[in-house]
Each structure stands twice: as structure tokens, then as C-alpha cells.
Protein backbone atom coordinates (compact mmCIF):
# COMPACT_ATOMS: atom_id res chain seq x y z
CA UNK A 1 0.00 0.00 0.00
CA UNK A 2 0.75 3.44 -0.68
CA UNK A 3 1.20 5.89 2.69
CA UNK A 4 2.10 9.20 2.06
CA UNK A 5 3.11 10.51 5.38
CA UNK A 6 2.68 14.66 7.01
CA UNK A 7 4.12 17.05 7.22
CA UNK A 8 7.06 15.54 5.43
CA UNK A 9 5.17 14.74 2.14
CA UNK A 10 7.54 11.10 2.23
CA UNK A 11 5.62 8.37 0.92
CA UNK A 12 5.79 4.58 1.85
CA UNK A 13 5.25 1.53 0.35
CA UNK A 14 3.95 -1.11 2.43
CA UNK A 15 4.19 -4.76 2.42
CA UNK A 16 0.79 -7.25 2.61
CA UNK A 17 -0.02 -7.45 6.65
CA UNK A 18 3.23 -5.09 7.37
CA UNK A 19 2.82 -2.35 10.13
CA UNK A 20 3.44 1.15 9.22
CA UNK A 21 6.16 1.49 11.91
CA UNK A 22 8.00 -1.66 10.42
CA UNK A 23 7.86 -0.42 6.75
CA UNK A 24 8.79 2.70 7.84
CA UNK A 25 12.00 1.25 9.51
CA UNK A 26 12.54 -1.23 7.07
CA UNK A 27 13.24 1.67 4.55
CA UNK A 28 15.43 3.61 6.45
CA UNK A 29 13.13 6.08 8.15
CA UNK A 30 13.89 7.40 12.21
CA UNK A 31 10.02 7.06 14.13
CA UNK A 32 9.08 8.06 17.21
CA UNK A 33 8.71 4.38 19.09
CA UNK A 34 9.05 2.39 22.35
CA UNK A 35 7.12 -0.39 23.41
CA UNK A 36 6.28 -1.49 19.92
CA UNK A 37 2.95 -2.78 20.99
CA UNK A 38 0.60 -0.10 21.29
CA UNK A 39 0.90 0.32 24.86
CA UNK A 40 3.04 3.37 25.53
CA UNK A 41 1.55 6.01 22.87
CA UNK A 42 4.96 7.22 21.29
CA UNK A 43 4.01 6.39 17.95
CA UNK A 44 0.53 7.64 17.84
CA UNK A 45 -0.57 8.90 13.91
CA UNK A 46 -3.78 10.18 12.54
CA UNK A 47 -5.38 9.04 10.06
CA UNK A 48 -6.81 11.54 6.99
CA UNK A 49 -7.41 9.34 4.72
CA UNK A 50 -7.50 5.72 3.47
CA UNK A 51 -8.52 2.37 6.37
CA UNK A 52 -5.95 0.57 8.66
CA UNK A 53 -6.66 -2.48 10.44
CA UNK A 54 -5.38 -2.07 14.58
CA UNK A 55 -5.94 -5.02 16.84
CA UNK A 56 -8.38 -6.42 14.78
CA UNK A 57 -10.57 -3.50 14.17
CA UNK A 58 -10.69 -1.61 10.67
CA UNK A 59 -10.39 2.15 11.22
CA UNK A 60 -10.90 4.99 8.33
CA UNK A 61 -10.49 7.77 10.83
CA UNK A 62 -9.06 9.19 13.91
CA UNK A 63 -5.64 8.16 16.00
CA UNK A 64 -3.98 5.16 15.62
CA UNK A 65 -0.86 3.51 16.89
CA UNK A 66 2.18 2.83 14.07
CA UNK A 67 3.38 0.01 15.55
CA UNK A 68 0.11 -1.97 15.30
CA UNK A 69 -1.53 -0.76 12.67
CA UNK A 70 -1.36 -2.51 9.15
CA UNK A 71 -2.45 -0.39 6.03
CA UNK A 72 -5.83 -1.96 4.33
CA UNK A 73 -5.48 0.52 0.89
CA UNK A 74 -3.56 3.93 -0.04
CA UNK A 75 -3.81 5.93 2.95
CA UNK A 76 -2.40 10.05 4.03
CA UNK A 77 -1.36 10.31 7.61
CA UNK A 78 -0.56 12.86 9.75
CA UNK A 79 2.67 11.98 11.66
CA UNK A 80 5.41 13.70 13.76
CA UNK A 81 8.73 13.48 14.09
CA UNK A 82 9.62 10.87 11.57
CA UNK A 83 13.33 11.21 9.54
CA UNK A 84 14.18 10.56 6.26
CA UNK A 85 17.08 8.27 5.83
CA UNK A 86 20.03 10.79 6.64
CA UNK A 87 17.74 13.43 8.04
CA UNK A 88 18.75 14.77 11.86
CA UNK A 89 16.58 16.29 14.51
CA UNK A 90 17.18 20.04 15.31
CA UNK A 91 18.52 20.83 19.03
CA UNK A 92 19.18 23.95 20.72
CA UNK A 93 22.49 24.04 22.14
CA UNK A 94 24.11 26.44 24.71
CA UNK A 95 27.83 25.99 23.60
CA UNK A 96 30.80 27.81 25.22
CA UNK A 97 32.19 30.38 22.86
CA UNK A 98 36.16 29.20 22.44
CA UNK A 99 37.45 31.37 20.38
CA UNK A 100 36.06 34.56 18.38
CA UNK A 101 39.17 36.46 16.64
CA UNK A 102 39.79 37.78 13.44
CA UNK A 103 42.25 35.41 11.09
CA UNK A 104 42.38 38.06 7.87
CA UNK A 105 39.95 39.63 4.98
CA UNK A 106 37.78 40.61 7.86
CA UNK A 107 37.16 36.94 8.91
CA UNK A 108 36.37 36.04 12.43
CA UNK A 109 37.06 32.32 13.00
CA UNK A 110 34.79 31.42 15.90
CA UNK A 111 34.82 28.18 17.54
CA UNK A 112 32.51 27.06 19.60
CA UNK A 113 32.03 23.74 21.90
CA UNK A 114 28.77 21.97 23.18
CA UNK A 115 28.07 20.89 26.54
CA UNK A 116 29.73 17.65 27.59
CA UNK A 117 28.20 14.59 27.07
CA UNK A 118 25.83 16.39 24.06
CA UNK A 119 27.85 16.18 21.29
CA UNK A 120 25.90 17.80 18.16
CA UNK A 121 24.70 15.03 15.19
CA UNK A 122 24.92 16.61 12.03
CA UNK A 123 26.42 15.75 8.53
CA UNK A 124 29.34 17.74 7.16
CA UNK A 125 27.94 20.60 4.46
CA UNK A 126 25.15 21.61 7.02
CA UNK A 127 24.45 24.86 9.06
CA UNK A 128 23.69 25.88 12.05
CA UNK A 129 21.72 29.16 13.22
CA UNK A 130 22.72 31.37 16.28
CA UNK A 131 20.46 33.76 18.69
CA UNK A 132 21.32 36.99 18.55
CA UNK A 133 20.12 39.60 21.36
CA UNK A 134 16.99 42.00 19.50
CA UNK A 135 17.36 40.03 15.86
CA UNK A 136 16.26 37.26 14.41
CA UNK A 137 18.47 34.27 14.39
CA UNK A 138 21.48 33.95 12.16
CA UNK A 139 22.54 30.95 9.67
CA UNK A 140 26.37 29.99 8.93
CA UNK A 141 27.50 27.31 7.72
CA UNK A 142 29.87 25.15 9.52
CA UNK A 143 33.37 24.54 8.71
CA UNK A 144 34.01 21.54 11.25
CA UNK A 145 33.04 18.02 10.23
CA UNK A 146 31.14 15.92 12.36
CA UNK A 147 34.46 13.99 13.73
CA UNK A 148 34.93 16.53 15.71
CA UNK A 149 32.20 15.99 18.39
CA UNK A 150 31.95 18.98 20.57
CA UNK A 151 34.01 21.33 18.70
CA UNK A 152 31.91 23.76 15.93
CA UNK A 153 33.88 25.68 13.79
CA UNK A 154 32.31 29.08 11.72
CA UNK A 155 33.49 31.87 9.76
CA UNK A 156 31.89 34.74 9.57
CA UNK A 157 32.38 37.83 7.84
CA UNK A 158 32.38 40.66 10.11
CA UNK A 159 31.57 43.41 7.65
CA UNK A 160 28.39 44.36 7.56
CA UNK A 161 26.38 46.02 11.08
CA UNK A 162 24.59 43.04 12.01
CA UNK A 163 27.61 40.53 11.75
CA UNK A 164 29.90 42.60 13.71
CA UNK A 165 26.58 43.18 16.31
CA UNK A 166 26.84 39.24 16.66
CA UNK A 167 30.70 38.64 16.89
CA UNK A 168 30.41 41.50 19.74
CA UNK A 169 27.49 39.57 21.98
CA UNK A 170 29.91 36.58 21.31
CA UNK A 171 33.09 37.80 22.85
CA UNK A 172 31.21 39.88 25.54
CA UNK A 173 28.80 37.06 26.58
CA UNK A 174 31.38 33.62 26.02
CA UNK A 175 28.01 31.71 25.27
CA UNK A 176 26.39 31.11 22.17
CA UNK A 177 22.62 29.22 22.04
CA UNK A 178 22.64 27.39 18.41
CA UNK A 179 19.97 25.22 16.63
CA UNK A 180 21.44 22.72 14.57
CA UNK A 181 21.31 20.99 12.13
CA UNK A 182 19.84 22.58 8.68
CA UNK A 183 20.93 22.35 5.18
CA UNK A 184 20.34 19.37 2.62
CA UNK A 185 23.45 19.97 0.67
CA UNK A 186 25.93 17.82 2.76
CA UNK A 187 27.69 14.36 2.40
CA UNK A 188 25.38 11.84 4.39
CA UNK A 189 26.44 9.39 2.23
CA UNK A 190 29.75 9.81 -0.06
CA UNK A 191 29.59 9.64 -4.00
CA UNK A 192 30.60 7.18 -6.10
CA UNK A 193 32.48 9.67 -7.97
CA UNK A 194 34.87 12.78 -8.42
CA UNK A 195 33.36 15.98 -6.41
CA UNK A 196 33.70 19.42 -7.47
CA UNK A 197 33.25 22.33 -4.48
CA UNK A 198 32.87 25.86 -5.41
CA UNK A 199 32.97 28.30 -3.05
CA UNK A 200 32.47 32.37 -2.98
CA UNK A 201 34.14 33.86 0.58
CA UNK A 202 32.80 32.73 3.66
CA UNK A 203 31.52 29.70 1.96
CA UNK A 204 34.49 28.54 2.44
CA UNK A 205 33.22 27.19 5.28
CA UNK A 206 30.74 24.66 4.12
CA UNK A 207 33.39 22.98 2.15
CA UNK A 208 36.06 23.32 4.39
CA UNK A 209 33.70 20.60 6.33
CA UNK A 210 33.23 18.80 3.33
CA UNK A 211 36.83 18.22 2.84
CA UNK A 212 37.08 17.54 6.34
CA UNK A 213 34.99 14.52 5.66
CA UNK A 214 35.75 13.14 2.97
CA UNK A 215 39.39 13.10 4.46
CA UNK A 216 38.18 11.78 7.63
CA UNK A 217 36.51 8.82 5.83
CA UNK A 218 39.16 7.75 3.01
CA UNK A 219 37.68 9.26 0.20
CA UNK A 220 39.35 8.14 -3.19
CA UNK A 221 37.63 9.44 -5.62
CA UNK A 222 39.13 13.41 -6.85
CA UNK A 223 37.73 16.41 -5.02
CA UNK A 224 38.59 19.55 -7.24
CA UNK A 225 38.17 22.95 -4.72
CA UNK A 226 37.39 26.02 -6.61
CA UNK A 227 37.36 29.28 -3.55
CA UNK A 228 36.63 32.48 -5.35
CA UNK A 229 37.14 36.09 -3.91
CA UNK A 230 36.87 39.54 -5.11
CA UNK A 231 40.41 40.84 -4.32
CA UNK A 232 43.80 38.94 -3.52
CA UNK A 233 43.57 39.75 0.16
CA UNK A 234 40.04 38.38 0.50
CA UNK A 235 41.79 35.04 1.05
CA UNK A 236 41.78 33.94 4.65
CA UNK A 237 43.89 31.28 6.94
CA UNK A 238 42.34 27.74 6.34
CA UNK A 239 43.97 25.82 9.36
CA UNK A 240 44.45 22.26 7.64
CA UNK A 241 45.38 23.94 4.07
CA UNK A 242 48.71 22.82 4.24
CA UNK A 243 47.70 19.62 5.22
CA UNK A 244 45.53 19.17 2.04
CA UNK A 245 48.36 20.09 -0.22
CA UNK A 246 49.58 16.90 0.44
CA UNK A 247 46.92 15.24 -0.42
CA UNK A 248 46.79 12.90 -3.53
CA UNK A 249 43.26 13.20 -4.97
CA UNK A 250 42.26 17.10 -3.78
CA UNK A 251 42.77 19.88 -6.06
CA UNK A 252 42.99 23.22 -4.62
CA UNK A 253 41.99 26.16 -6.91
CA UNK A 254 42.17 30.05 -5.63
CA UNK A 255 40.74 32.12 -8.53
CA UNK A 256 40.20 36.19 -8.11
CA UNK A 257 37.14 37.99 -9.58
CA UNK A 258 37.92 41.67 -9.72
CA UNK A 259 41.38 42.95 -9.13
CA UNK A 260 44.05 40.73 -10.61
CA UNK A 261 47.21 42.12 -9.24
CA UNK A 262 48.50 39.09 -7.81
CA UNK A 263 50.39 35.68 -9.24
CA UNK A 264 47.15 33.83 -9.14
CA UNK A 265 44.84 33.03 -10.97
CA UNK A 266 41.87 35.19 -12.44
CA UNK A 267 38.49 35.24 -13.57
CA UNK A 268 34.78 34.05 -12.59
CA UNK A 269 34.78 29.90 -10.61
CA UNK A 270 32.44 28.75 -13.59
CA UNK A 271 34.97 29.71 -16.20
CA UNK A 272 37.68 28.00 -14.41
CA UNK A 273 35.50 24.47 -13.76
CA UNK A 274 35.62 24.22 -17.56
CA UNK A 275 38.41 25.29 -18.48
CA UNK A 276 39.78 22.35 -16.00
CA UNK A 277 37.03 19.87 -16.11
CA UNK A 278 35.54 19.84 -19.75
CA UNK A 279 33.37 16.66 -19.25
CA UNK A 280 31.12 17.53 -16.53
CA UNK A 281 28.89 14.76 -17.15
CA UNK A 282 29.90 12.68 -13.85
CA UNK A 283 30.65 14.88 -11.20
CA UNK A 284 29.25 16.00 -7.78
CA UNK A 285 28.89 19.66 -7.85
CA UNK A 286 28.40 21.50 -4.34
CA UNK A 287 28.50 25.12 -4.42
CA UNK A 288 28.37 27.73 -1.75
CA UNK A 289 28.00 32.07 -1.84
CA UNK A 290 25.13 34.32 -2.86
CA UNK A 291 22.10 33.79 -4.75
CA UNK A 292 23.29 35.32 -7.58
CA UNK A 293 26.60 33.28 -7.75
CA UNK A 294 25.22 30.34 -7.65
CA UNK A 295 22.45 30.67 -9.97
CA UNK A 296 25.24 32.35 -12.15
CA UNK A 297 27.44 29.00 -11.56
CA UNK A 298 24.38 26.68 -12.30
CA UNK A 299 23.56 28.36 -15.44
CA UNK A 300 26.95 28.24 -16.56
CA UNK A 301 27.53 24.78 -15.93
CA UNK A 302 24.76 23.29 -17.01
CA UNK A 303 25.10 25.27 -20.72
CA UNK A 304 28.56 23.44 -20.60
CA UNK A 305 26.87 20.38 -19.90
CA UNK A 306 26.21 19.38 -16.75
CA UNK A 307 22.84 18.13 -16.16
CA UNK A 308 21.28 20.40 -13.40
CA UNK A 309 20.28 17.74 -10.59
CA UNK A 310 24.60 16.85 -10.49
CA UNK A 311 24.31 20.50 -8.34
CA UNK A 312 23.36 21.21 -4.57
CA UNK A 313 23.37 24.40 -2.65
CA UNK A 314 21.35 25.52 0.18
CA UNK A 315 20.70 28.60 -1.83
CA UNK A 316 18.11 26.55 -3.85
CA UNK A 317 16.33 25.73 -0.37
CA UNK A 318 16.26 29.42 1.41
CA UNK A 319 16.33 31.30 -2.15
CA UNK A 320 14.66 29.73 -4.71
CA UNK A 321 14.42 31.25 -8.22
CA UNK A 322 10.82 31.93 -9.52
């Protein structure tokens, strides 16, 4: 049977005289369950449309209990706090604010660590979002990778009023409250295949976790890094750069968009992804800046070749294009 589940919009597909909660497991989902017969309530759905059979007795309405209940036909259901395979549950943290210092190009590198024994679950790519006193919250992306337990690592940009509002409440307060985590362009699972990460300033960040990762867990396959800035001195201290030099299979690209006084080298990221990669066909394309970069990038790369769906940014999520 068909269950389409809310407010996720997932749908199901049963097995003949399976429950809901056991198809639901057996492909991959996270539910809300305990005693696995009915008893303790944890698992409790509602029905909106479609018949289940619970106990014996057919129901077309009303609450019923997941881990009992076997789906008679196509049914909708209204049920909380079920994950998608490699979806995580967002927590508020109170973390203790390590570090908060400028590291160059107006960068603050802050680092942050959670309370003992609640080390944050997230995947590497994802972001986080930070209270600030009088404001709404703020989003960055972190650069840590989920190896590193405790420890968050961000970069933020302290330019504008509002950024430089925030880095001050950090240093004067030491405490940061974060919810975490957001973001659907990580690495839950590794490709089976080269990566390509493009990144405009601060996003840096993001795929500073990526790499992270894929180090972390012995990736083979070739990660090309494109990081893109506007001048020469836009280019910040990555702490494990050196470290990646050395690395067989990574490919570090620093490219400079408007003044191109420098030995480097020059241009917009798209143009250098094909002038170095002219079959795009097979790659795993993660990029990271403003709306209009990536939308700009996607555009580009996709009238080179590459088939739109190879790209994912949390741009397409928080700004998507009419």
C-alpha cells in the first residue's frame, strides 16, 4: 500500500499485513517508538485518509498507533517526528564560545564547543543558526566536520552592522545558544564519484567541512576545490590547508574575480570548472555564496553540460528562483 506521510510529504510503500512502523523502519526512516505494541503512545498517527486495520478493528479515521496498525489501501497520515534516511533532529544548544578572533579579509574564525556529554549530530555541508540579542536568528554554515564531536567551527564575515553586532554579543557574553542541524546539501552518504566544491568567501566554510569529511573517511575518488574572492587579500587562513596540499586526490583552486594584481589566478569559478574539467557529465557539484553566484554557476555549468540535478546548494532551499 501506498502511505504518504505529514508534514514531510515522504511516501511509503507497504508490504501485505506489514505495520506502518516496520515499513517505515525497514526503509530507512527514524520514528518516534518504544514499546512497539501499542501500549506506551509514542508512535501515535492520525489518520486523513485511506482504512488501517489495529488489533483487529478496521479504522478509516481518527488516531492510531504505528506500531500496530497494518495499512488496508492507499492511505495520508498525519505523523510527527519521523526522519528521512540521513535526516537529523534540530537541538538547541548552549555551547561555550572558544574562540572569536579575526584570522584576515575581515574573517572572524569562531569556535565554539557543546556541553559535555551532548555532542551535536549533524552531517558535514550543514548549518547551524545562532540567537542573537533584538534580531532574528542567524545561519552559517559550519566549517568543522562531524568527527569533531563537541568542537563547531564558523566563519563569519564581520563586515556588515549586524555581523559585527553578533561577533560582539559573542566575545562579551562567552556563550552562544545554536539550533542545529539545517541544510540538505551535505555528504550523508559519499559519491561514487569525483566531487567538485565551489565556493564564494565565507563559503568557504561549508566545504572546508566537506573536505574535512571526505578526508576523515578515506575518500578516493578526486575532489577539485574552486574558492573564489573579489580581491587577492580576501583570502583567509584555512587551518588544515597545508595539510591538504599533500593530499593525492584534492585539487585546490584560488581564482580572483575583480582585481588581478596578484600571481594567481583570475576570472569568474564557472569559467575555471571548464576550463579544468571539460566533461562535466559525472561529477558531484556542491557550491556555496550568494544567490546570484550560484544561480550564475548553475547556469553556466549546465550550458557546458552538466545536467542540473549533479548540483546542490542551500541557496536553492532558502532562495529559490521563480
Amino acid at each position: 500500500m501506498r502511505v504518504t506521510l505529514q508534514p514531510s510529504g515522504a511516501v511509503l510503500q507497504t508490504l501485505p499485513a506489514e505495520t506502518l512502523l516496520d515499513a517505515a523502519r525497514r526503509l530507512g526512516y527514524e520514528c518516534p517508538q518504544s514499546c512497539r505494541n501499542g501500549n506506551c503512545h509514542v508512535c501515535a498517527a492520525l489518520l486523513v485518509e485511506g482504512s488501517v486495520r489495529q488489533n483487529g478493528e478496521v479504522r478509516d479515521h481518527g488516531e492510531f498507533f504505528a506500531c500496530i496498525a497494518e495499512p488496508l489501501e492507499d492511505c495520508v497520515v498525519l505523523w510527527d517526528g519521523v526522519l528521512a534516511l540521513g535526516e537529523l533532529p534540530a537541538k538547541a544548544y548552549g555551547c561555550q564560545v572558544v574562540e572569536c578572533r579575526e584570522v584576515g579579509g575581515d574573517v572572524f574564525r569562531v569556535r565554539l564547543r557543546a556541553p559535555a556529554g551532548k555532542p551535536p549530530r549533524y552531517h558535514a555541508g550543514q548549518y547551524l543558526l545562532i540567537e542573537r540579542d533584538g534580531a532574528d536568528r542567524a545561519a552559517f554554515s559550519l566549517a568543522s566536520a562531524p568527527h569533531g564531536g563537541r568542537d563547531l567551527e564558523l566563519h563569519i564575515l564581520g563586515r556588515e552592522e549586524s555581523a559585527c553586532r553578533l561577533l560582539a554579543q559573542l566575545q562579551q557574553q562567552g556563550i552562544a545558544r545554536v539550533h542545529m542541524p539545517y541544510g540538505d546539501a551535505h555528504l550523508a552518504q559519499l559519491p561514487d564519484g569525483p566531487l567538485v566544491l565551489i565556493a564564494a568567501g565565507t563559503g568557504m566554510a561549508q566545504m572546508q567541512s566537506l573536505v574535512e569529511h571526505c578526508r576523515a573517511r578515506g575518500f578516493r575518488h578526486p575532489v577539485h576545490l574552486y574558492w573564489g574572492v573579489r580581491r587577492p587579500e580576501d583570502f583567509y587562513p584555512i587551518d588544515p590547508w597545508q595539510q591538504w596540499e599533500q593530499l593525492p586526490n584534492l585539487y585546490l583552486h584560488k581564482v580572483v574575480s575583480d582585481v588581478c594584481a596578484w600571481e594567481g589566478r583570475c576570472g569568474l569559478l564557472h569559467e575555471a570548472v571548464c576550463e579544468d574539467l571539460p566533461d562535466l557529465r559525472r561529477l558531484h557539484v556542491y557550491a556555496s555564496g550568494s544567490p546570484n553566484m550560484v544561480y550564475a554557476t548553475l547556469d553556466a555549468l549546465v550550458e557546458a553540460g552538466m545536467d542540473a540535478h549533479q548540483m546542490r546548494a542551500d541557496v536553492f532551499a532558502y532562495a529559490p528562483r521563480g
